[in-house]
PDB file of N, CA and C in Angstrom:
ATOM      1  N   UNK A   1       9.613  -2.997 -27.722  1.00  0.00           N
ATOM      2  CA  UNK A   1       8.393  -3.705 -27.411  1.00  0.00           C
ATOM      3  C   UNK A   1       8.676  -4.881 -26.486  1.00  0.00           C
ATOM      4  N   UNK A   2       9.656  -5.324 -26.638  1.00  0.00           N
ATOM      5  CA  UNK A   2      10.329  -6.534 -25.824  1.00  0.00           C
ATOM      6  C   UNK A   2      10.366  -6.354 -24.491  1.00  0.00           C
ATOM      7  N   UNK A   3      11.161  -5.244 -24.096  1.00  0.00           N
ATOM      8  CA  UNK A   3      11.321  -4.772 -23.053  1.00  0.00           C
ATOM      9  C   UNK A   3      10.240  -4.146 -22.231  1.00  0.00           C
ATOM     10  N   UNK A   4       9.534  -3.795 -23.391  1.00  0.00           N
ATOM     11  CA  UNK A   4       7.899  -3.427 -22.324  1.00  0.00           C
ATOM     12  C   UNK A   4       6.962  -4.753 -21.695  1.00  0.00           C
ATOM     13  N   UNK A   5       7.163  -5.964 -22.909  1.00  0.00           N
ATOM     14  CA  UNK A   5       6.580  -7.120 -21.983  1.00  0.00           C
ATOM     15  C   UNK A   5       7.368  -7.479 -20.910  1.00  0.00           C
ATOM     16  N   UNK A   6       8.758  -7.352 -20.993  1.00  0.00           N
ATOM     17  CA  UNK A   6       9.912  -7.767 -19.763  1.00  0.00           C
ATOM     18  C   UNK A   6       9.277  -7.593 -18.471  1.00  0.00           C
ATOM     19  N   UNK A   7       9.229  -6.009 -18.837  1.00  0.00           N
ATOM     20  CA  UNK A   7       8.372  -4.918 -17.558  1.00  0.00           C
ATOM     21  C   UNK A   7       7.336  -5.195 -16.786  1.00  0.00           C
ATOM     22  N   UNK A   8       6.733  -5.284 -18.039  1.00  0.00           N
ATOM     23  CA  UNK A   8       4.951  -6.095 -17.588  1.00  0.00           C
ATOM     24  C   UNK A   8       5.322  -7.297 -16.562  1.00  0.00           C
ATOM     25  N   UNK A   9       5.953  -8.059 -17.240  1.00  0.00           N
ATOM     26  CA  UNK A   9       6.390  -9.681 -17.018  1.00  0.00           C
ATOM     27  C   UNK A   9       7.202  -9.338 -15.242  1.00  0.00           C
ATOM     28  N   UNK A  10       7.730  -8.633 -15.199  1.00  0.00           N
ATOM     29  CA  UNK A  10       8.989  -8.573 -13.956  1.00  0.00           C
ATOM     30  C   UNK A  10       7.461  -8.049 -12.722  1.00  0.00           C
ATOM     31  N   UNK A  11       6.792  -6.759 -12.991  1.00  0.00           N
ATOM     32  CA  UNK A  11       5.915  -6.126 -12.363  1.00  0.00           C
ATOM     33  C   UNK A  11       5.200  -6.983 -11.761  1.00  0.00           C
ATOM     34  N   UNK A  12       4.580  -8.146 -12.586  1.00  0.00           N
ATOM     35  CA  UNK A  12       3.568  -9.002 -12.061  1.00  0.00           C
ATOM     36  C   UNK A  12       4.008  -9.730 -11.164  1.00  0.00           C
ATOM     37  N   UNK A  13       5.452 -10.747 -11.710  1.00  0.00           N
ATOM     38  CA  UNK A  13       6.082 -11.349 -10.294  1.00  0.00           C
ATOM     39  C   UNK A  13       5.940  -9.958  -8.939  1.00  0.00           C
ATOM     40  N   UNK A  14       6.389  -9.388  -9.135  1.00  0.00           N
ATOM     41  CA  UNK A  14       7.163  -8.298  -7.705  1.00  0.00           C
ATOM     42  C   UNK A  14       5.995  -8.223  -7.236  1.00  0.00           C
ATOM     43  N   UNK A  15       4.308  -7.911  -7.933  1.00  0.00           N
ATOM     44  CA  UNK A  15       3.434  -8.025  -7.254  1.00  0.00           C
ATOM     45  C   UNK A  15       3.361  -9.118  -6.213  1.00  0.00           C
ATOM     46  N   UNK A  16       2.858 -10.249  -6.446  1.00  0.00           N
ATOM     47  CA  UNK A  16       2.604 -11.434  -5.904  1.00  0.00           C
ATOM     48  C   UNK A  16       3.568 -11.416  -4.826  1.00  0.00           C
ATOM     49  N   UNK A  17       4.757 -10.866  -5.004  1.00  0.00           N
ATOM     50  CA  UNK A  17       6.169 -10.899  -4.087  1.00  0.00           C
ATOM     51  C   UNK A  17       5.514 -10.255  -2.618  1.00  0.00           C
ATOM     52  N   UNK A  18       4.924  -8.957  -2.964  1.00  0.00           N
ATOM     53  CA  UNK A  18       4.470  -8.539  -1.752  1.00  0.00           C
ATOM     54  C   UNK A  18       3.250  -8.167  -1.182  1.00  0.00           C
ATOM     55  N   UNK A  19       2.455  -8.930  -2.050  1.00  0.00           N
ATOM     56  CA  UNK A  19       1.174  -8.971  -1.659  1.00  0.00           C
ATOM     57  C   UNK A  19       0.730  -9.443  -0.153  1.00  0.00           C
ATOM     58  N   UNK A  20      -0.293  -9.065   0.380  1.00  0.00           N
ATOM     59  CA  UNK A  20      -0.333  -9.530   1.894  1.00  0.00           C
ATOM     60  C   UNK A  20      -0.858 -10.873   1.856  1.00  0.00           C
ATOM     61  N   UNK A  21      -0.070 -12.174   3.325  1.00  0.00           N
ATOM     62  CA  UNK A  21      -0.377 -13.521   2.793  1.00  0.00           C
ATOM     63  C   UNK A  21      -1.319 -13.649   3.932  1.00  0.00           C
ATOM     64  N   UNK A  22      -2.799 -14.753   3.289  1.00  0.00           N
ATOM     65  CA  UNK A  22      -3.709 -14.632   3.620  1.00  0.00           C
ATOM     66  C   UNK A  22      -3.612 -16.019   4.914  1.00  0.00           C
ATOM     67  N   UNK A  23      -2.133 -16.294   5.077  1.00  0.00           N
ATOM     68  CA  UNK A  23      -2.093 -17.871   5.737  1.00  0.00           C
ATOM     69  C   UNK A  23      -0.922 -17.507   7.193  1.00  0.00           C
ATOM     70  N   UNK A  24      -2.065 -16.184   8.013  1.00  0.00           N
ATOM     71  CA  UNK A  24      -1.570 -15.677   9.437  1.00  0.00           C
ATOM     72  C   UNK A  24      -2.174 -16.756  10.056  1.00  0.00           C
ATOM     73  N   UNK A  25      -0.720 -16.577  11.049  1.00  0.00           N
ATOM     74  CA  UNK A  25      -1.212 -17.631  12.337  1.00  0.00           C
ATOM     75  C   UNK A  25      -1.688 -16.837  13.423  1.00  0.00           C
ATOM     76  N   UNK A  26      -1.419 -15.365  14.056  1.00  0.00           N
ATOM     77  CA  UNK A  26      -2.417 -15.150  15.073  1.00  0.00           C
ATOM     78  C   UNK A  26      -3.216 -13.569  14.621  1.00  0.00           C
ATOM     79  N   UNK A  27      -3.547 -13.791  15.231  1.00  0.00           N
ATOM     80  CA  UNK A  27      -4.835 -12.210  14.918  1.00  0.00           C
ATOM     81  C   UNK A  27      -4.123 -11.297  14.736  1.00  0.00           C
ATOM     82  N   UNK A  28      -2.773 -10.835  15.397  1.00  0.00           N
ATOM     83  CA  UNK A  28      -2.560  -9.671  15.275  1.00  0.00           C
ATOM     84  C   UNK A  28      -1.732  -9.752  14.273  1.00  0.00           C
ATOM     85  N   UNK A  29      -1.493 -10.604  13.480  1.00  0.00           N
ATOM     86  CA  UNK A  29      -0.837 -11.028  11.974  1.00  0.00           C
ATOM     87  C   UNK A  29      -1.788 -10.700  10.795  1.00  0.00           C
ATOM     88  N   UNK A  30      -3.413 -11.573  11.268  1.00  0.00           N
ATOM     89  CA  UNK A  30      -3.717 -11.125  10.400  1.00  0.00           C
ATOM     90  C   UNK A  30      -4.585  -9.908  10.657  1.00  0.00           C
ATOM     91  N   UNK A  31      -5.070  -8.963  11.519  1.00  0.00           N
ATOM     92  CA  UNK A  31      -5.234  -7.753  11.307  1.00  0.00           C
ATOM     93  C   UNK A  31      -3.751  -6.802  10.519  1.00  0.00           C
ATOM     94  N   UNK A  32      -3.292  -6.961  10.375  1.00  0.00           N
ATOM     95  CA  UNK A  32      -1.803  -6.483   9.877  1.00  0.00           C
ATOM     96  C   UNK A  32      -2.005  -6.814   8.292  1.00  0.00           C
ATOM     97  N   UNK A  33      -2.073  -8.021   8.171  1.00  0.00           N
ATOM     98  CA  UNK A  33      -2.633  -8.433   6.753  1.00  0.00           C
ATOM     99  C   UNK A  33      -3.759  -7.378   6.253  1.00  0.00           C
ATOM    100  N   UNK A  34      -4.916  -7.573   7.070  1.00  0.00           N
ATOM    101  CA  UNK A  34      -6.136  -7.022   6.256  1.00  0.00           C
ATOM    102  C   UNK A  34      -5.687  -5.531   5.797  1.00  0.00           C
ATOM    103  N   UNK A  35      -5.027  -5.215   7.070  1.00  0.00           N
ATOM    104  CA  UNK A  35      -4.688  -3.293   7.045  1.00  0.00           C
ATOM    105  C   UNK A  35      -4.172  -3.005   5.758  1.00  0.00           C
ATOM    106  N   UNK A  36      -2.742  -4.010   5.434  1.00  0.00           N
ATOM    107  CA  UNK A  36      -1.870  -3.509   4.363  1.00  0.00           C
ATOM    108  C   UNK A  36      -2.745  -4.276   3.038  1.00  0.00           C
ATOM    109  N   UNK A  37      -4.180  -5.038   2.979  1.00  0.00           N
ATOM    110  CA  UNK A  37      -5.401  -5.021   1.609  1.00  0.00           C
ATOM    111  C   UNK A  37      -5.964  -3.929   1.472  1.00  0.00           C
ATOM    112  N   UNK A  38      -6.552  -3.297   3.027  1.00  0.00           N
ATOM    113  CA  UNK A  38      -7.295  -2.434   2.837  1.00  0.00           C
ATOM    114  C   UNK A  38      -6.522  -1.199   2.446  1.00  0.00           C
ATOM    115  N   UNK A  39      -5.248  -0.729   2.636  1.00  0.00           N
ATOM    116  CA  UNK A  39      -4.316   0.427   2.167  1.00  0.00           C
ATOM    117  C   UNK A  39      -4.188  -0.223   0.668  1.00  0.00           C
ATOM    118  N   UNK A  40      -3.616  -1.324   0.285  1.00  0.00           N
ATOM    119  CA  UNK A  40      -3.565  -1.622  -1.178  1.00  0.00           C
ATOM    120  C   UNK A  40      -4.966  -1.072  -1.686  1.00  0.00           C
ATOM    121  N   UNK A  41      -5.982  -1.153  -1.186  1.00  0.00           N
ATOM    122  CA  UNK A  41      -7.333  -1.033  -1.920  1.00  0.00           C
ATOM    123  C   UNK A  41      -7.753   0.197  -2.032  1.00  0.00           C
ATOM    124  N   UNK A  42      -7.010   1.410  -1.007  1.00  0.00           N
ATOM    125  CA  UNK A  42      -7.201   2.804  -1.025  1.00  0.00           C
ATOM    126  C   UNK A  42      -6.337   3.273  -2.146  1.00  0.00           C
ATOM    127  N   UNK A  43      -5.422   2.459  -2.388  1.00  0.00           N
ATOM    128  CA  UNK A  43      -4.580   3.155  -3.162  1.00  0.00           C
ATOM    129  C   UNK A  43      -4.745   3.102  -4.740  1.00  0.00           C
ATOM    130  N   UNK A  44      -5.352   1.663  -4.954  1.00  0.00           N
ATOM    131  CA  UNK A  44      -5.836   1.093  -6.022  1.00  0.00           C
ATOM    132  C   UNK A  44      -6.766   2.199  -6.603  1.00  0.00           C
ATOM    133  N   UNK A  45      -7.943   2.704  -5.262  1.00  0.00           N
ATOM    134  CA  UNK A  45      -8.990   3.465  -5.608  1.00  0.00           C
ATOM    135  C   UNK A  45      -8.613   4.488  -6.257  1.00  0.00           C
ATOM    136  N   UNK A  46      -7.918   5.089  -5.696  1.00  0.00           N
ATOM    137  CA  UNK A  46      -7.031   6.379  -5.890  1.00  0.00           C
ATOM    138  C   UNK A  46      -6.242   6.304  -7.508  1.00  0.00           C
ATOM    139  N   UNK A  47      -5.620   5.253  -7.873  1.00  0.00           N
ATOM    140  CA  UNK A  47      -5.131   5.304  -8.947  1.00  0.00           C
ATOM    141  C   UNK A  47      -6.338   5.238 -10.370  1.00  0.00           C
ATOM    142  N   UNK A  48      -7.677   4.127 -10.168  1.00  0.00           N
ATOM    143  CA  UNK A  48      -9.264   4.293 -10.815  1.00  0.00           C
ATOM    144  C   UNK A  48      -9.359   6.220 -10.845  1.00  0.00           C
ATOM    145  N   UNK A  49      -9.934   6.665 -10.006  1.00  0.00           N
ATOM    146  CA  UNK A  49     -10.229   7.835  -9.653  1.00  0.00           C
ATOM    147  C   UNK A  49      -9.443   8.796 -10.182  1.00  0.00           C
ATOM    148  N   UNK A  50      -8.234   8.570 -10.340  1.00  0.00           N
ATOM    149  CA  UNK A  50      -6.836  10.006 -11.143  1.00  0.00           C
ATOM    150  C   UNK A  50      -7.208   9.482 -12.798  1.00  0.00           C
ATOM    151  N   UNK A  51      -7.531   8.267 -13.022  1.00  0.00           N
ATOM    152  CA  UNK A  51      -7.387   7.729 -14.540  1.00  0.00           C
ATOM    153  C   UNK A  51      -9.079   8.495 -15.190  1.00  0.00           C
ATOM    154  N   UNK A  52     -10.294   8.426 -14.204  1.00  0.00           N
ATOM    155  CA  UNK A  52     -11.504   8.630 -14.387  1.00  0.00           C
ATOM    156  C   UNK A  52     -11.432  10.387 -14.420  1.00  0.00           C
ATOM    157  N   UNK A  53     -10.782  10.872 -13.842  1.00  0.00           N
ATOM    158  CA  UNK A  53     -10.336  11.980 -14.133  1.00  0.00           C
ATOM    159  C   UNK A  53      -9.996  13.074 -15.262  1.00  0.00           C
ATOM    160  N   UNK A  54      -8.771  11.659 -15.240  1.00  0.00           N
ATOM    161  CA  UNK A  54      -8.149  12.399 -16.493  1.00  0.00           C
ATOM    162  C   UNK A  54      -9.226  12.350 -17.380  1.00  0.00           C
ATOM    163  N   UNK A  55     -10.013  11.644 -17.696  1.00  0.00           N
ATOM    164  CA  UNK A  55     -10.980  11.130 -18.893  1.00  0.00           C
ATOM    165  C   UNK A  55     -12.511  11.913 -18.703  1.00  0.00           C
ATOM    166  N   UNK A  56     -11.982  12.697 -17.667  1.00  0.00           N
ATOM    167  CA  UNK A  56     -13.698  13.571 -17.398  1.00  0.00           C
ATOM    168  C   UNK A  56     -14.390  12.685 -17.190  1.00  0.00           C
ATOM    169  N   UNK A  57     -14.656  11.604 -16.166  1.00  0.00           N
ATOM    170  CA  UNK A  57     -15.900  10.858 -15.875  1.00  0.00           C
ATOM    171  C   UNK A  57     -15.808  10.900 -14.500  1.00  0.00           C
ATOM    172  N   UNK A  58     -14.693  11.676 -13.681  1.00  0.00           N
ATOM    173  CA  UNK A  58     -15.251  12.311 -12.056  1.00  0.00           C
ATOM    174  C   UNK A  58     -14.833  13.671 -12.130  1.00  0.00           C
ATOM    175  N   UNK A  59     -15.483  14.222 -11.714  1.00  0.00           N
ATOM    176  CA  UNK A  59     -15.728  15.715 -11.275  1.00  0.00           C
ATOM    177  C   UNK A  59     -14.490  16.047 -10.092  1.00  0.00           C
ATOM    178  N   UNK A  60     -13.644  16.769 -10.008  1.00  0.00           N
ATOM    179  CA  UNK A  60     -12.374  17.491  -9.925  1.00  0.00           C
ATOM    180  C   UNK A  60     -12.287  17.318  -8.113  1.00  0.00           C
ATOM    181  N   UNK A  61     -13.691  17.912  -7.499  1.00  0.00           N
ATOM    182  CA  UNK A  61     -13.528  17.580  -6.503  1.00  0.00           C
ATOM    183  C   UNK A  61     -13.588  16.202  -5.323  1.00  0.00           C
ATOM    184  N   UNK A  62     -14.291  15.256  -6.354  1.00  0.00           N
ATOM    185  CA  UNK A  62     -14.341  13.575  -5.737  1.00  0.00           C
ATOM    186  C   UNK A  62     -12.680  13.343  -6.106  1.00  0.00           C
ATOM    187  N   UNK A  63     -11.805  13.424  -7.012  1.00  0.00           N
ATOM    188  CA  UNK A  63     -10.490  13.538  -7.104  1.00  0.00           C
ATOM    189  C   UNK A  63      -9.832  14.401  -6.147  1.00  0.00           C
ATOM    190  N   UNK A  64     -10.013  15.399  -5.815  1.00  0.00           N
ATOM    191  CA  UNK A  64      -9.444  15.979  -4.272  1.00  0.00           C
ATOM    192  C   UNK A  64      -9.697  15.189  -3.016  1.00  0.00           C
ATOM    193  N   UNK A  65     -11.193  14.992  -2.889  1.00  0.00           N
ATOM    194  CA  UNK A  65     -11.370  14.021  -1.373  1.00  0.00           C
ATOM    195  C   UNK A  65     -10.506  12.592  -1.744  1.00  0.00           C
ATOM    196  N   UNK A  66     -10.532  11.900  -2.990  1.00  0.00           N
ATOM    197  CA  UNK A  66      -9.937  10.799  -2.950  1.00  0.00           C
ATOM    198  C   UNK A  66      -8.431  10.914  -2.453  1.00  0.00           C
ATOM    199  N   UNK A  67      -7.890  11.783  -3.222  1.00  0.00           N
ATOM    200  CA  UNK A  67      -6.347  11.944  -3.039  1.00  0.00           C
ATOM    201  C   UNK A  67      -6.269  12.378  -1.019  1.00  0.00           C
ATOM    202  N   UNK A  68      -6.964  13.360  -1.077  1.00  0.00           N
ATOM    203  CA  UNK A  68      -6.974  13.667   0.708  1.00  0.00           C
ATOM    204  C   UNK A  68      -6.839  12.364   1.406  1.00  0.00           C
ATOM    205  N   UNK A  69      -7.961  11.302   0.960  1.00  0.00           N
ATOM    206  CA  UNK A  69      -8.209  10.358   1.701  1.00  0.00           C
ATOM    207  C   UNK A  69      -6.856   9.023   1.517  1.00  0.00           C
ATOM    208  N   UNK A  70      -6.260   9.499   0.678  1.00  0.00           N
ATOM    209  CA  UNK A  70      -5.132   8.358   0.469  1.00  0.00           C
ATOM    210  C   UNK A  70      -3.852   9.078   1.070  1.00  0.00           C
ATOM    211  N   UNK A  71      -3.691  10.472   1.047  1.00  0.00           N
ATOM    212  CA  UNK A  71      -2.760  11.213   1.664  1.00  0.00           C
ATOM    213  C   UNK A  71      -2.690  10.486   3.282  1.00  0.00           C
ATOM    214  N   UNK A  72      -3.953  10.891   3.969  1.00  0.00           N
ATOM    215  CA  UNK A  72      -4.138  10.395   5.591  1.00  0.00           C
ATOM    216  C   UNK A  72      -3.600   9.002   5.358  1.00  0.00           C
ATOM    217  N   UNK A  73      -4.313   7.987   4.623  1.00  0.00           N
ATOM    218  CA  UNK A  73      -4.031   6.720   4.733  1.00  0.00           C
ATOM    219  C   UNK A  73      -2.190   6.101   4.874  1.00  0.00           C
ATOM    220  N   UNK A  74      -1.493   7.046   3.921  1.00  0.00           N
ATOM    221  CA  UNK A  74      -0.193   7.210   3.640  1.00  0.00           C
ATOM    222  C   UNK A  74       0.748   7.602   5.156  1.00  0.00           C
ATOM    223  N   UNK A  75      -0.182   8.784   5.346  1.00  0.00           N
ATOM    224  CA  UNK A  75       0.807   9.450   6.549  1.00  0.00           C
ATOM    225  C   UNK A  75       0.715   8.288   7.761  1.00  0.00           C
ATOM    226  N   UNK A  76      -0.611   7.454   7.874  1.00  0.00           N
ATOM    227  CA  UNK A  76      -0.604   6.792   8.494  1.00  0.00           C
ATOM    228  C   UNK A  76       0.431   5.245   9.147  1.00  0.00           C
ATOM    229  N   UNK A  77       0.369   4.745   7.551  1.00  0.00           N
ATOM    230  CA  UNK A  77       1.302   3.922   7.207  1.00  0.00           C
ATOM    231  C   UNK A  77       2.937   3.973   7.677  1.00  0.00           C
ATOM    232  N   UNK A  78       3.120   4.889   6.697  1.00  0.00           N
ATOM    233  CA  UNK A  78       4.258   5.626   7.418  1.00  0.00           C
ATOM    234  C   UNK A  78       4.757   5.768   8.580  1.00  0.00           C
ATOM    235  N   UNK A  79       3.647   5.968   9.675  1.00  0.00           N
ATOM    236  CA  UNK A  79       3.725   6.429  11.015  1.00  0.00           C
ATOM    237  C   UNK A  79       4.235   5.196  11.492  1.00  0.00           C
ATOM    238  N   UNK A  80       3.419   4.342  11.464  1.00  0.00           N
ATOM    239  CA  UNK A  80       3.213   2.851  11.676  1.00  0.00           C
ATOM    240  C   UNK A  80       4.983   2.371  11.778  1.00  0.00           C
ATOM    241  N   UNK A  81       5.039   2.375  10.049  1.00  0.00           N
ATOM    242  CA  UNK A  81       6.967   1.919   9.770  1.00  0.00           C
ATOM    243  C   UNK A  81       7.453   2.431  10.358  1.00  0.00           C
ATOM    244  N   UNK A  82       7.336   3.761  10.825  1.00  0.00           N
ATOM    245  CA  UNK A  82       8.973   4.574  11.672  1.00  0.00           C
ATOM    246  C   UNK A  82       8.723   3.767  13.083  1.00  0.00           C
ATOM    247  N   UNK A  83       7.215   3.687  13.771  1.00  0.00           N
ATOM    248  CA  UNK A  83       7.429   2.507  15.106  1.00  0.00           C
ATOM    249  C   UNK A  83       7.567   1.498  15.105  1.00  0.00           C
ATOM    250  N   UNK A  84       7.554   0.702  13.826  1.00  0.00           N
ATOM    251  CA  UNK A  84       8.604  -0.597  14.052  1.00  0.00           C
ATOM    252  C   UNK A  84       9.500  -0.622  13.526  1.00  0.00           C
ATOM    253  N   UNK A  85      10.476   0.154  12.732  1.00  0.00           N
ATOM    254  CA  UNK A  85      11.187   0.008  12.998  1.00  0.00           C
ATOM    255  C   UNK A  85      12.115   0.799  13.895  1.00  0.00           C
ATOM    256  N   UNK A  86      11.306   1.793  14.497  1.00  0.00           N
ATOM    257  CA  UNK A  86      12.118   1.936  15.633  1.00  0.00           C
ATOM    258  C   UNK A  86      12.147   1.012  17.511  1.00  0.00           C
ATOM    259  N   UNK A  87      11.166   0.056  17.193  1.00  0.00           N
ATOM    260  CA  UNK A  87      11.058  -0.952  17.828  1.00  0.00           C
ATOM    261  C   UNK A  87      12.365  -1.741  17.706  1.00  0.00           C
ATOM    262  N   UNK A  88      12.610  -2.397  16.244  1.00  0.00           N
ATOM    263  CA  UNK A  88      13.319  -3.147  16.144  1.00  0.00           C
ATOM    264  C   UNK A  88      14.618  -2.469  16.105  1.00  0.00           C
ATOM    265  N   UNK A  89      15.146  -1.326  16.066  1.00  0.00           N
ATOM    266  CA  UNK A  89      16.578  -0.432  16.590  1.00  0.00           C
ATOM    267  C   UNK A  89      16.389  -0.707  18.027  1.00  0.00           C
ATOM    268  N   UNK A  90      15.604  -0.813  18.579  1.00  0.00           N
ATOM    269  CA  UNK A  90      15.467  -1.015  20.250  1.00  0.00           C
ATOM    270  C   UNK A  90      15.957  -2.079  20.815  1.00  0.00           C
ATOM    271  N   UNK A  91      15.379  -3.193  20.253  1.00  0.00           N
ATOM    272  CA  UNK A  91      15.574  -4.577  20.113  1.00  0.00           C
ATOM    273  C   UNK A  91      17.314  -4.826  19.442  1.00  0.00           C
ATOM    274  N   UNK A  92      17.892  -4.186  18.454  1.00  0.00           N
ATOM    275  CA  UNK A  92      19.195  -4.508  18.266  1.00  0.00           C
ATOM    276  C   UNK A  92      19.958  -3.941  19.203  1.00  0.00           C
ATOM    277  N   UNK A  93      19.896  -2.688  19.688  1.00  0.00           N
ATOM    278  CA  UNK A  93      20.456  -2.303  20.955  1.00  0.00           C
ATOM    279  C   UNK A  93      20.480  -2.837  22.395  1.00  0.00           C
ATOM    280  N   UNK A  94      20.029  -3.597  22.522  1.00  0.00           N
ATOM    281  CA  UNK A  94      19.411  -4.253  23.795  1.00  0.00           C
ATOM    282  C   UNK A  94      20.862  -4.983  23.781  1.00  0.00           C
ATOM    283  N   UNK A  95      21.657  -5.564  25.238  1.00  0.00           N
ATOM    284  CA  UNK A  95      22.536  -6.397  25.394  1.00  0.00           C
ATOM    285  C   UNK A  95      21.836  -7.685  25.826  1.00  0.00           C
ATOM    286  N   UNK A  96      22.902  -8.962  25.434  1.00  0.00           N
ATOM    287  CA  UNK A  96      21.945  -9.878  25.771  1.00  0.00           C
ATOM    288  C   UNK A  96      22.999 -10.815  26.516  1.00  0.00           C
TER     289      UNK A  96
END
């Protein structure tokens, strides 16, 4: 039981750890911000929606479009990370 509050207890810090910070200095910081709320918030949905599920209070196929719709959101993300950081492999290669 100890170790399950530990869990709880450790989870909540790591949240806050990488939550998106709402104190950008230029636009394209904080559009970057909003993106990675609004993906936290697809995903959030998505996790409501599998639990409402399980419990028979959504119908099988609003659980398919949800998951579809967090799949795209994912592949997206993803896409995103492999171009920066293949930006920043660019940037370490560079001589200076």
């Amino acid at each position: 039981m100890i170790f399950n509050l530990n869990a709880a207890n450790a989870y909540t810090v790591a949240r806050q750890a990488v939550a998106p910070s709402h104190a950008a200095s230029s636009p394209t910081v904080e559009r970057l911000g909003s993106a990675a709320e609004e993906f936290a918030a697809q995903m959030a949905q998505v996790d409501a929606v599998s639990t409402a599920a399980m419990t028979g209070q959504v119908e099988t196929h609003q659980l398919v479009q949800t998951i579809a719709e967090a799949e795209l959101a994912m592949e997206t993300v993803v896409a995103i990370r492999d171009k920066v950081v293949e930006a920043y492999q660019d940037i370490l290669r560079m001589q200076v």
